[in-house]
Protein backbone atom coordinates (compact mmCIF):
# COMPACT_ATOMS: atom_id res chain seq x y z
CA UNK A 1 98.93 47.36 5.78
CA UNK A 2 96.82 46.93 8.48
CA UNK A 3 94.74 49.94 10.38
CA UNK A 4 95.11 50.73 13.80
CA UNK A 5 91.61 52.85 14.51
CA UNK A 6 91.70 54.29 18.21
CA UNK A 7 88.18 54.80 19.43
CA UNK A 8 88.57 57.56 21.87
CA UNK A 9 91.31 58.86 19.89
CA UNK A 10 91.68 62.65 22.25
CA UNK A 11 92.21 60.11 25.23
CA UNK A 12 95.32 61.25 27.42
CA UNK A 13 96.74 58.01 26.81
CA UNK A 14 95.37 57.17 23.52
CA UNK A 15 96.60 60.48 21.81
CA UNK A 16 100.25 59.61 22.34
CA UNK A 17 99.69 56.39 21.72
CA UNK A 18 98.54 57.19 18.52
CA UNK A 19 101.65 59.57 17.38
CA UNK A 20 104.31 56.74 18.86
CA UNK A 21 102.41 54.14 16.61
CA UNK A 22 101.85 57.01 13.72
CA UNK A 23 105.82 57.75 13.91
CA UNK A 24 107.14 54.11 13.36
CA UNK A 25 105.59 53.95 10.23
CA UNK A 26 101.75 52.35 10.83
CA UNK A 27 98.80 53.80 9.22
CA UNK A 28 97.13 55.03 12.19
CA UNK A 29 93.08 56.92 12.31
CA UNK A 30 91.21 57.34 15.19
CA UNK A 31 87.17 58.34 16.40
CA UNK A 32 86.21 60.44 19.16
CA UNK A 33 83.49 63.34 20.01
CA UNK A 34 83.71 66.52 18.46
CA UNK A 35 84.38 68.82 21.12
CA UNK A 36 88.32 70.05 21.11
CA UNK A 37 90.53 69.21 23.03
CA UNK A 38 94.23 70.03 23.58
CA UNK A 39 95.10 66.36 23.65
CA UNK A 40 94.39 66.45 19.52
CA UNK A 41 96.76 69.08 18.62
CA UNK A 42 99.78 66.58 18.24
CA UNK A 43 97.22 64.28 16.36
CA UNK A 44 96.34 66.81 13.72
CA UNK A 45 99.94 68.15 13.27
CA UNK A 46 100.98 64.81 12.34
CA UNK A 47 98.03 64.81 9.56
CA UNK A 48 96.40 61.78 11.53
CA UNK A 49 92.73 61.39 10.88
CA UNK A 50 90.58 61.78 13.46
CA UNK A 51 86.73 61.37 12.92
CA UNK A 52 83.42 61.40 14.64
CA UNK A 53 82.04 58.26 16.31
CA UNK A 54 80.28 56.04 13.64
CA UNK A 55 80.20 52.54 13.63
CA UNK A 56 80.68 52.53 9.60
CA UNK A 57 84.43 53.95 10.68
CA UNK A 58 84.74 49.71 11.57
CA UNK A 59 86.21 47.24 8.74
CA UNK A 60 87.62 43.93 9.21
CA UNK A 61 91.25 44.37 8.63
CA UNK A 62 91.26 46.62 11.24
CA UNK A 63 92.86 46.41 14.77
CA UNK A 64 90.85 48.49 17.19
CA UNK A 65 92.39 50.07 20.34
CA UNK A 66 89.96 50.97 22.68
CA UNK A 67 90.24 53.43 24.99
CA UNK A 68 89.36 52.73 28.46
CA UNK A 69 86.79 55.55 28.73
CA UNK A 70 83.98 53.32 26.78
CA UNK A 71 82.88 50.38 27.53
CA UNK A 72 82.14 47.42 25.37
CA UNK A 73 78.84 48.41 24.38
CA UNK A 74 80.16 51.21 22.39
CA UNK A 75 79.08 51.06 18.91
CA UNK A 76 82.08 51.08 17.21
CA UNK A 77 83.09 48.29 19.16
CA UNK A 78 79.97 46.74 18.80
CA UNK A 79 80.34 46.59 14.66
CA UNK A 80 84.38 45.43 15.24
CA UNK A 81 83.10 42.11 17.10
CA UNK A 82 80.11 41.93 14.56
CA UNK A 83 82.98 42.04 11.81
CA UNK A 84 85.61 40.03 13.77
CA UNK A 85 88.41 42.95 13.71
CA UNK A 86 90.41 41.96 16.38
CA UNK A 87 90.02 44.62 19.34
CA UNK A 88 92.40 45.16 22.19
CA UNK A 89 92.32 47.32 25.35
CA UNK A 90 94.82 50.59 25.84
CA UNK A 91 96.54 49.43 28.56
CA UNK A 92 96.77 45.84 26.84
CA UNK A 93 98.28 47.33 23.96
CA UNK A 94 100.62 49.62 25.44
CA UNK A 95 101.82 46.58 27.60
CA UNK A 96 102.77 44.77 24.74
CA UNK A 97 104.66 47.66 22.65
CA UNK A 98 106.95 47.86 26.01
CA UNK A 99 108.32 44.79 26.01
CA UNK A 100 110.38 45.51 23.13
CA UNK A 101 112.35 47.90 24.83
CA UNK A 102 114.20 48.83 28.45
CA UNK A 103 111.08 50.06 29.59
CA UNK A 104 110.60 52.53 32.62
CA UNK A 105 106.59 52.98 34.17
CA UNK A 106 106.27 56.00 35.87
CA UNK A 107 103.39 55.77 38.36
CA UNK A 108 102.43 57.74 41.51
CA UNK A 109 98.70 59.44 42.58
CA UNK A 110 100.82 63.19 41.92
CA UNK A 111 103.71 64.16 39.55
CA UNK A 112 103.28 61.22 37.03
CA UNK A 113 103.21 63.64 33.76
CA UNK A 114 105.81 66.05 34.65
CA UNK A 115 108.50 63.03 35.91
CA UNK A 116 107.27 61.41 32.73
CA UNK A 117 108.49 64.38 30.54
CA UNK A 118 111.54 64.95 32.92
CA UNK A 119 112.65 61.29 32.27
CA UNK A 120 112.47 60.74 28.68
CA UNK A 121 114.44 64.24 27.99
CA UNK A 122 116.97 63.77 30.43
CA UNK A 123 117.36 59.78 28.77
CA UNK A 124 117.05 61.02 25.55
CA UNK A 125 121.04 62.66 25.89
CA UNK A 126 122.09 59.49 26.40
CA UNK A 127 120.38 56.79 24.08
CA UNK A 128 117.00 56.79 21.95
CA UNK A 129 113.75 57.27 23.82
CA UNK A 130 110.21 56.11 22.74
CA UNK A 131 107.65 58.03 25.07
CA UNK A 132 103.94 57.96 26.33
CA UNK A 133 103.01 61.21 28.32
CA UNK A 134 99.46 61.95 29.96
CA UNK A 135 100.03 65.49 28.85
CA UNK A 136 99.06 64.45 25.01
CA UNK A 137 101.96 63.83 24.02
CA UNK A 138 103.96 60.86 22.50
CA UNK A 139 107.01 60.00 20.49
CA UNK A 140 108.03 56.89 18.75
CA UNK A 141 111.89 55.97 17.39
CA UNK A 142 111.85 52.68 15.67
CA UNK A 143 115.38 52.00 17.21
CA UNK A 144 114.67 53.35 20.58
CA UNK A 145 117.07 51.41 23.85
CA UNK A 146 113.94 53.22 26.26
CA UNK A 147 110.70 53.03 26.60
CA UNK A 148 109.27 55.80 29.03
CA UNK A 149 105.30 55.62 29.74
CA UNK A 150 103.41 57.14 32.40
CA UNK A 151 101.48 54.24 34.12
CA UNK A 152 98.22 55.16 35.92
CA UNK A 153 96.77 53.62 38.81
CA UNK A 154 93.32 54.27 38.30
CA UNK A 155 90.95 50.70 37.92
CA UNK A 156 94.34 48.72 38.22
CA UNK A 157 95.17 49.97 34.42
CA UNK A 158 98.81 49.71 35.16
CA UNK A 159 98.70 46.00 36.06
CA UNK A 160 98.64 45.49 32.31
CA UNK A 161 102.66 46.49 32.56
CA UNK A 162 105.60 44.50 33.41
CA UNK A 163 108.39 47.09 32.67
CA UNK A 164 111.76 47.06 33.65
CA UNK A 165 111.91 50.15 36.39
CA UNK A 166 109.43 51.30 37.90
CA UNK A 167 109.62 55.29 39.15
CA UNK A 168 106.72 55.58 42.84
CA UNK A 169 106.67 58.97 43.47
CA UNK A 170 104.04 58.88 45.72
CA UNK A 171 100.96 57.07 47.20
CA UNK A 172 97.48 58.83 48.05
CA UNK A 173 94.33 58.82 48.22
CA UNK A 174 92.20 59.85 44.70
CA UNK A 175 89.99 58.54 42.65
CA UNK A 176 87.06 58.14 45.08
CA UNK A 177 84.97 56.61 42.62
CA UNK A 178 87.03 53.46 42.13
CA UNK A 179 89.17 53.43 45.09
CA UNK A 180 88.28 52.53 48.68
CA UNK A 181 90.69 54.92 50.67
CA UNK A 182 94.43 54.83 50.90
CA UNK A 183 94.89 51.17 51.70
CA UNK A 184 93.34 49.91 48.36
CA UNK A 185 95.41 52.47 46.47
CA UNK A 186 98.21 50.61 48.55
CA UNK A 187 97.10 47.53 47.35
CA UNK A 188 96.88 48.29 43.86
CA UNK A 189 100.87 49.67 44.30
CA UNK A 190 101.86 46.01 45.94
CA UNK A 191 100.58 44.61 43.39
CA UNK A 192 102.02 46.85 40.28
CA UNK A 193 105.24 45.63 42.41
CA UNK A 194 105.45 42.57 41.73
CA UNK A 195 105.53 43.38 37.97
CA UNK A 196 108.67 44.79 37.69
CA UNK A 197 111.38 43.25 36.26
CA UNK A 198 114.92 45.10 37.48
CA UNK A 199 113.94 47.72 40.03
CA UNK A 200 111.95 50.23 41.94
CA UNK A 201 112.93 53.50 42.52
CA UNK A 202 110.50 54.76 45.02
CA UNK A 203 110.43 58.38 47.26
CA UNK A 204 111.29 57.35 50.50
CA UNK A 205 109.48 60.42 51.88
CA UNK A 206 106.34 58.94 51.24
CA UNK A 207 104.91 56.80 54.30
CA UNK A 208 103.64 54.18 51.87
CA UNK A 209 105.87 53.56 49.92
CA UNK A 210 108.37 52.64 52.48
CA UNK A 211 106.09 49.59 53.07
CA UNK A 212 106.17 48.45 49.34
CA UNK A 213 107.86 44.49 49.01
CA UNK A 214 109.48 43.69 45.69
CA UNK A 215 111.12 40.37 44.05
CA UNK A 216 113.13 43.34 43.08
CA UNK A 217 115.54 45.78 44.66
CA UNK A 218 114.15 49.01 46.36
CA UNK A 219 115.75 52.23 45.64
CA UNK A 220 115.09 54.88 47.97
CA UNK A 221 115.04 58.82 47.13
CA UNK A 222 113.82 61.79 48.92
CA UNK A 223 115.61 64.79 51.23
CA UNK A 224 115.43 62.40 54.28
CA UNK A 225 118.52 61.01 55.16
CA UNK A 226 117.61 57.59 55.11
CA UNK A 227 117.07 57.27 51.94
CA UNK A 228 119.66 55.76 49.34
CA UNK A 229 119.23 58.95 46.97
CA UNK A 230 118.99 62.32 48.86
CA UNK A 231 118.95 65.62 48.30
CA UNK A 232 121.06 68.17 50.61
CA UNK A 233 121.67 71.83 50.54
CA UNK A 234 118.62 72.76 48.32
CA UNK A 235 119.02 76.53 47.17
CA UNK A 236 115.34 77.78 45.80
CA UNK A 237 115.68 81.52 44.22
CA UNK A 238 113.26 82.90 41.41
CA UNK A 239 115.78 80.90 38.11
CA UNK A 240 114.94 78.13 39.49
CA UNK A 241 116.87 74.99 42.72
CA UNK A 242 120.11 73.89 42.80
CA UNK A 243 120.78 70.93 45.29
CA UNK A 244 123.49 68.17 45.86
CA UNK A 245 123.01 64.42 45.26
CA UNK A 246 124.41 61.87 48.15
CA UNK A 247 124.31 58.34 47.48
CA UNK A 248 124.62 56.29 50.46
CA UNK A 249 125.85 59.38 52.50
CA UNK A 250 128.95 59.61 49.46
CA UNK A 251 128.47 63.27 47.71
CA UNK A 252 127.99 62.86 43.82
CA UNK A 253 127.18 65.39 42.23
CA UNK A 254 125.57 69.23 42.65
CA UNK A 255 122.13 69.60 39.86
CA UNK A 256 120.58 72.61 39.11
CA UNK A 257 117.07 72.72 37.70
CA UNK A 258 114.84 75.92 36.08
CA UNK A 259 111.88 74.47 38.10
CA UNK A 260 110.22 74.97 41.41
CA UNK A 261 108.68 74.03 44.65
CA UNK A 262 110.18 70.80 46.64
CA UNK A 263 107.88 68.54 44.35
CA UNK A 264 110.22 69.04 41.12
CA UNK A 265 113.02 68.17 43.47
CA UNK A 266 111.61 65.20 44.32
CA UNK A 267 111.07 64.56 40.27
CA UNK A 268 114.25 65.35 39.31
CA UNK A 269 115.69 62.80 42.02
CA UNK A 270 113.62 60.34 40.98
CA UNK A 271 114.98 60.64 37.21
CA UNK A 272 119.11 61.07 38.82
CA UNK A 273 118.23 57.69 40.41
CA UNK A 274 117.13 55.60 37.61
CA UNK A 275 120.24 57.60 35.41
CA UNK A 276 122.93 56.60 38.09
CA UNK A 277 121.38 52.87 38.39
CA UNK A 278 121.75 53.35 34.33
CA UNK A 279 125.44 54.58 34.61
CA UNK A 280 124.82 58.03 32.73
CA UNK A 281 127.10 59.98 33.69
CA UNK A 282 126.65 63.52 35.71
CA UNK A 283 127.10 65.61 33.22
CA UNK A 284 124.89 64.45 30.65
CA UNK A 285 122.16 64.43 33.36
CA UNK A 286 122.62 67.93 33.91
CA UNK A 287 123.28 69.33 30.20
CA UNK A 288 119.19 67.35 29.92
CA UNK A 289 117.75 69.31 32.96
CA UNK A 290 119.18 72.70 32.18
CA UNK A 291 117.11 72.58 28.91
CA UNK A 292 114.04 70.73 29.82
CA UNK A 293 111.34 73.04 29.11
CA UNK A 294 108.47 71.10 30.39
CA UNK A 295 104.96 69.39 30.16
CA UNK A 296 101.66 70.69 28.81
CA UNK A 297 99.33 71.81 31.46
CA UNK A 298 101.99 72.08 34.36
CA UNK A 299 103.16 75.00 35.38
CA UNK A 300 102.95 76.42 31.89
CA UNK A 301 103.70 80.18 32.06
CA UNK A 302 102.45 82.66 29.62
CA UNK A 303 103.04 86.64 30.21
CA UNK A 304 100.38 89.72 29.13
CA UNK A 305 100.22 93.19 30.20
CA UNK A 306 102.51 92.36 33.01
CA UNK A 307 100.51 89.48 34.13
CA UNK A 308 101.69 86.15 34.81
CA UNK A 309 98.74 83.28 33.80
CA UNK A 310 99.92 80.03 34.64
CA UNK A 311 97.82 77.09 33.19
CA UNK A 312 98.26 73.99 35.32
CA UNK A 313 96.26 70.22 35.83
CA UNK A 314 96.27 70.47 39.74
CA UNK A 315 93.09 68.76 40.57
CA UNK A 316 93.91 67.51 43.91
CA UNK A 317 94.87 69.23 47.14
CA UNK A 318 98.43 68.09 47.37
CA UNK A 319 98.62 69.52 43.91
CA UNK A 320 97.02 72.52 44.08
CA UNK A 321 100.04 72.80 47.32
CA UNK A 322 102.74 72.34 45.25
CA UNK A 323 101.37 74.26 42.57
CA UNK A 324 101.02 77.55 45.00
CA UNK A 325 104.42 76.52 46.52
CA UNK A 326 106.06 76.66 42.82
CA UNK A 327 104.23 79.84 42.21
CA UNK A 328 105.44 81.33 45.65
CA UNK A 329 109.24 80.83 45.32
CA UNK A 330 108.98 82.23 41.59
CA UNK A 331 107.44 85.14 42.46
CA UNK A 332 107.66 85.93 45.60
CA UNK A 333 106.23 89.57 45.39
CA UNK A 334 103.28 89.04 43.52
CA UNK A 335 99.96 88.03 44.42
CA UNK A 336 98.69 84.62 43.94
CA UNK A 337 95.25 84.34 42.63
CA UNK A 338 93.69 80.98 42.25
CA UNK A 339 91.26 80.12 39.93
CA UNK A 340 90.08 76.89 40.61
CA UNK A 341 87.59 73.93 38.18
CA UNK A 342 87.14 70.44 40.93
CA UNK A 343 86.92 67.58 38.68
CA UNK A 344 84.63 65.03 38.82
CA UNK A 345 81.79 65.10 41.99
CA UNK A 346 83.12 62.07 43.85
CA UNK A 347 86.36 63.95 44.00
CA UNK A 348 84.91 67.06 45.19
CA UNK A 349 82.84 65.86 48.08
CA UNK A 350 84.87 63.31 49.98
CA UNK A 351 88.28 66.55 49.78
CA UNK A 352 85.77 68.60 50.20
CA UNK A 353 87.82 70.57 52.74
CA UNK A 354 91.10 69.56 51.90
CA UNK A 355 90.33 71.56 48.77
CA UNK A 356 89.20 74.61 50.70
CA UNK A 357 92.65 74.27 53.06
CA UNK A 358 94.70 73.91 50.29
CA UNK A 359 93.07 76.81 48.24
CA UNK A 360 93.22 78.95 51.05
CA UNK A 361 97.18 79.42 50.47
CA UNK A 362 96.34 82.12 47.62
CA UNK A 363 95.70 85.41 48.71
CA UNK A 364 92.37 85.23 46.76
CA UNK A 365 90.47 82.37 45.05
CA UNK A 366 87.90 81.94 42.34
CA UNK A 367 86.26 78.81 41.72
CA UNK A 368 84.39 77.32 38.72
CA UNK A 369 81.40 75.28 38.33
CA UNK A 370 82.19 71.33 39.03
CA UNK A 371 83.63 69.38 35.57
CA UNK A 372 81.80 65.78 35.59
CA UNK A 373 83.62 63.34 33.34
CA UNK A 374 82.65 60.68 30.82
CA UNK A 375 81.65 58.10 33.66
CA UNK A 376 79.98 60.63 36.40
CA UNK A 377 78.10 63.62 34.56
CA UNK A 378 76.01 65.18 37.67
CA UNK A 379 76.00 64.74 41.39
CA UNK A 380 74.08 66.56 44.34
CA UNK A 381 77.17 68.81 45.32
CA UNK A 382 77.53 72.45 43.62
CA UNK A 383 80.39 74.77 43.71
CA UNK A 384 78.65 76.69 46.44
CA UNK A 385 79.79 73.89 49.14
CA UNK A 386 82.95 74.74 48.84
CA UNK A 387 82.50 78.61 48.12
CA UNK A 388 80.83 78.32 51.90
CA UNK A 389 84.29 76.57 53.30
CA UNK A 390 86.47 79.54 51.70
CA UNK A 391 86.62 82.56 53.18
CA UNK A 392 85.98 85.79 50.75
CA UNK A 393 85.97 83.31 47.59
CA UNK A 394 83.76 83.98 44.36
CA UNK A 395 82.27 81.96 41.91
CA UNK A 396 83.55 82.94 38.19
CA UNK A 397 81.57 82.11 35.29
CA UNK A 398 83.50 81.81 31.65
CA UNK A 399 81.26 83.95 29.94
CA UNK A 400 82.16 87.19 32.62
CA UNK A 401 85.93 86.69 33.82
CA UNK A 402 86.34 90.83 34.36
CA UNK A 403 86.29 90.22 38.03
CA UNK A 404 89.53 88.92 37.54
CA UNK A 405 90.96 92.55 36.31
CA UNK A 406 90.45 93.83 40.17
CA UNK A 407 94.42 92.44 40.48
CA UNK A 408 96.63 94.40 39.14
CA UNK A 409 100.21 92.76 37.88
CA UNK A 410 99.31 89.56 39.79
CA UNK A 411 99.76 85.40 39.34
CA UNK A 412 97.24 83.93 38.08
CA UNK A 413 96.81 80.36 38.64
CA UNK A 414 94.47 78.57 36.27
CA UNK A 415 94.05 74.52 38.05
CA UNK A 416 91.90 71.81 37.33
CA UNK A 417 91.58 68.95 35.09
CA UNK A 418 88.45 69.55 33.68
CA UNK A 419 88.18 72.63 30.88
CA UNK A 420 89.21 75.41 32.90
CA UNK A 421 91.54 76.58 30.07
CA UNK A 422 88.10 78.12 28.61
CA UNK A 423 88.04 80.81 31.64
CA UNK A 424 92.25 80.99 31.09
CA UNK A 425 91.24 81.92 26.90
CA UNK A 426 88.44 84.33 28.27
CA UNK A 427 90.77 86.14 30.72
CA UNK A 428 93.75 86.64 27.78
CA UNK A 429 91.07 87.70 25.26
CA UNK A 430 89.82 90.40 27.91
CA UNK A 431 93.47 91.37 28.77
CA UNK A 432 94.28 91.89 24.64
CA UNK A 433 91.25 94.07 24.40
CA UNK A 434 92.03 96.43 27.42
CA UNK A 435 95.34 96.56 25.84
CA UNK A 436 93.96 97.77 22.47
CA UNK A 437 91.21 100.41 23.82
């Protein structure tokens, strides 16, 4: 049987791609650094082997995936072209796997992962669902109908994908160090367009989007009323919204949903779209929401000594928004207090203060030092820029999170898509001991 090694194996991508490939039956392996991340803990639970970069890891017979973190100049791809192993690109490979299935690409600059999730549960109740989540997570049924993968923009990867659907939930401006400004990010959408095979579902509250062209039909969701999906008489309380579905101005059905902020609205329309233009029916759609119990890293809730610590991957301001708008309508009485990692430097300096207006929605606000990435490791921006654009905001360090205990029974909000989870860890290990003195 032939190998399938995954260099860059704790990739966001790669890790699920890994357990889909791992659960129809290949022997599957995989290299990467060291360093943990949570991305591996679906690896290791499926007994996959994942081992430190080394160019002896390379044999012949092999078929290397290679994520699109390293370049070609890696050494274990190096020693696969020296040995002729045959060696093929993420997003190449994951193109090919959906073919073989109804396959739906879930794409947008905000809400990718959690429509993702949202998508291949609610789908799931109806027929068998392979799926590809950024969160880490993946899941792969040799007899699936679906195909559900989260497709990202960033250097055109998507392009690589000619699915069936296609789910736009939005269009913005991010990645700063690939993309030009909103038009190219446009661009890139147009183009991703003209891939799809059935239809788009698109939100129709998004500016952009309503200028996307298609060889295929446009579907339109979103609350305004012009658009072919919307949502009317939204109810937001503390379980979670309720809200009625009209299709083309004719009422069909009422959803409820144990999530939060107009954002997960938005999602869940987005995945009642596709379901109607499937012909699920209403109730299965609903039995799949009321038990959906979310992504890793968004919105994820944990409870000590009557705090509330939510872990979340907001790393841009319309994120960190929605995030404090979730937070708001669940608990409306407590105090919101951010604690805030920018990724990448690029990012950082050109929302520079569209992070410090966004942040400024919490009553108070810690930030951490700036997380580089694998392609950008330092810049000449330091956290202190934006400590200087937010009015009575500190700078918290992991190894001395006790200025954090100064709010009592309080949200906190843990965001960024770096390694803030260290100061999260920190702040429950403090919390356990005060509990035990």
């Amino acid at each position: 049987m032939t190998v399938l090694h995954f260099t860059g194996i704790k990739g966001s991508g790669m890790s699920p791609l890994a357990q889909i490939m791992h659960d129809m039956g290949e022997h599957v392996q995989g290299s990467d650094i060291e360093k943990h991340f949570f991305t591996e803990d679906r690896l290791r639970e499926r007994g996959i082997t994942i081992l430190p970069f080394d160019e002896n890891n390379i044999q012949e017979n092999m078929t290397i995936i290679a994520g699109n973190a390293f370049n070609d100049e890696h050494p274990e791809l190096i020693k696969a072209r020296e040995l002729g192993a045959t060696i093929i690109r993420y997003h190449d490979f994951l193109g090919d796997l959906m073919k073989q299935y109804v396959s739906v690409a879930i794409t947008g600059a905000h809400g990718k992962t959690s429509t993702t999730g949202l998508m291949a549960h609610v789908l799931d109740g109806y027929k068998p669902v392979s799926y590809l989540i950024g969160d880490g997570t993946g899941f792969g049924k040799e007899n699936s109908h679906y195909f559900v993968a989260e497709a990202c923009e960033y250097r055109r990867h998507f392009l690589a994908y000619h699915p069936d659907y296609a789910i736009m939930t939005n269009i913005d401006f991010d990645h700063p160090d690939y993309f030009t400004g909103v038009d190219d990010v446009f661009k890139a959408f147009e183009e991703m367009a003209q891939q799809v095979k059935k239809c788009i579902i698109a939100c129709g509250d998004d500016e952009h989007l309503q200028r996307i062209q298609a060889p295929v039909p446009v579907v339109y969701y979103g609350f305004g009323p012009e658009n072919d999906f919307q949502a009317r008489n939204v109810v937001k309380d503390t379980e979670g919204t309720t809200f009625d579905v009209v299709i083309r101005n004719e009422f069909f059905h009422t959803f409820h949903i144990p999530m939060f902020g107009d954002h997960a609205v938005l999602n869940a329309l987005g995945v009642i779209s596709l379901c109607h233009y499937e012909n699920i029916p209403a109730d299965i759609i609903q039995q799949q929401l009321s038990d959906y119990g979310g992504v890793k890293r968004r919105f994820t809730q944990t409870e000590l000594g009557g705090n509330i610590l939510i872990d979340d991957y907001a790393h841009h301001p319309t994120e960190i928004r929605a995030t404090l708008q979730s937070a708001r309508q669940k608990f409306p009485e407590r105090e919101l207090i951010a604690i805030f990692q920018p990724h990448t430097f690029t990012r950082t300096q050109t929302f520079l203060q569209e992070f410090a207006d966004s942040l400024s929605g919490a009553d108070h606000v810690y930030l951490c030092d700036i997380f580089g990435s694998a392609r950008e490791q330092a810049g000449t921006l330091t956290i202190q820029d934006l400590v200087e654009k937010i009015e009575g905001s500190h700078v918290l360090q992991a190894d001395d999170v006790s200025p954090l205990l100064s709010h009592e029974q309080g949200v906190y909000l843990f965001m960024g898509a770096g390694d803030v989870t260290k100061f999260q860890e920190a702040f429950e290990k403090l919390l356990t001991s005060q509990e035990t003195v």
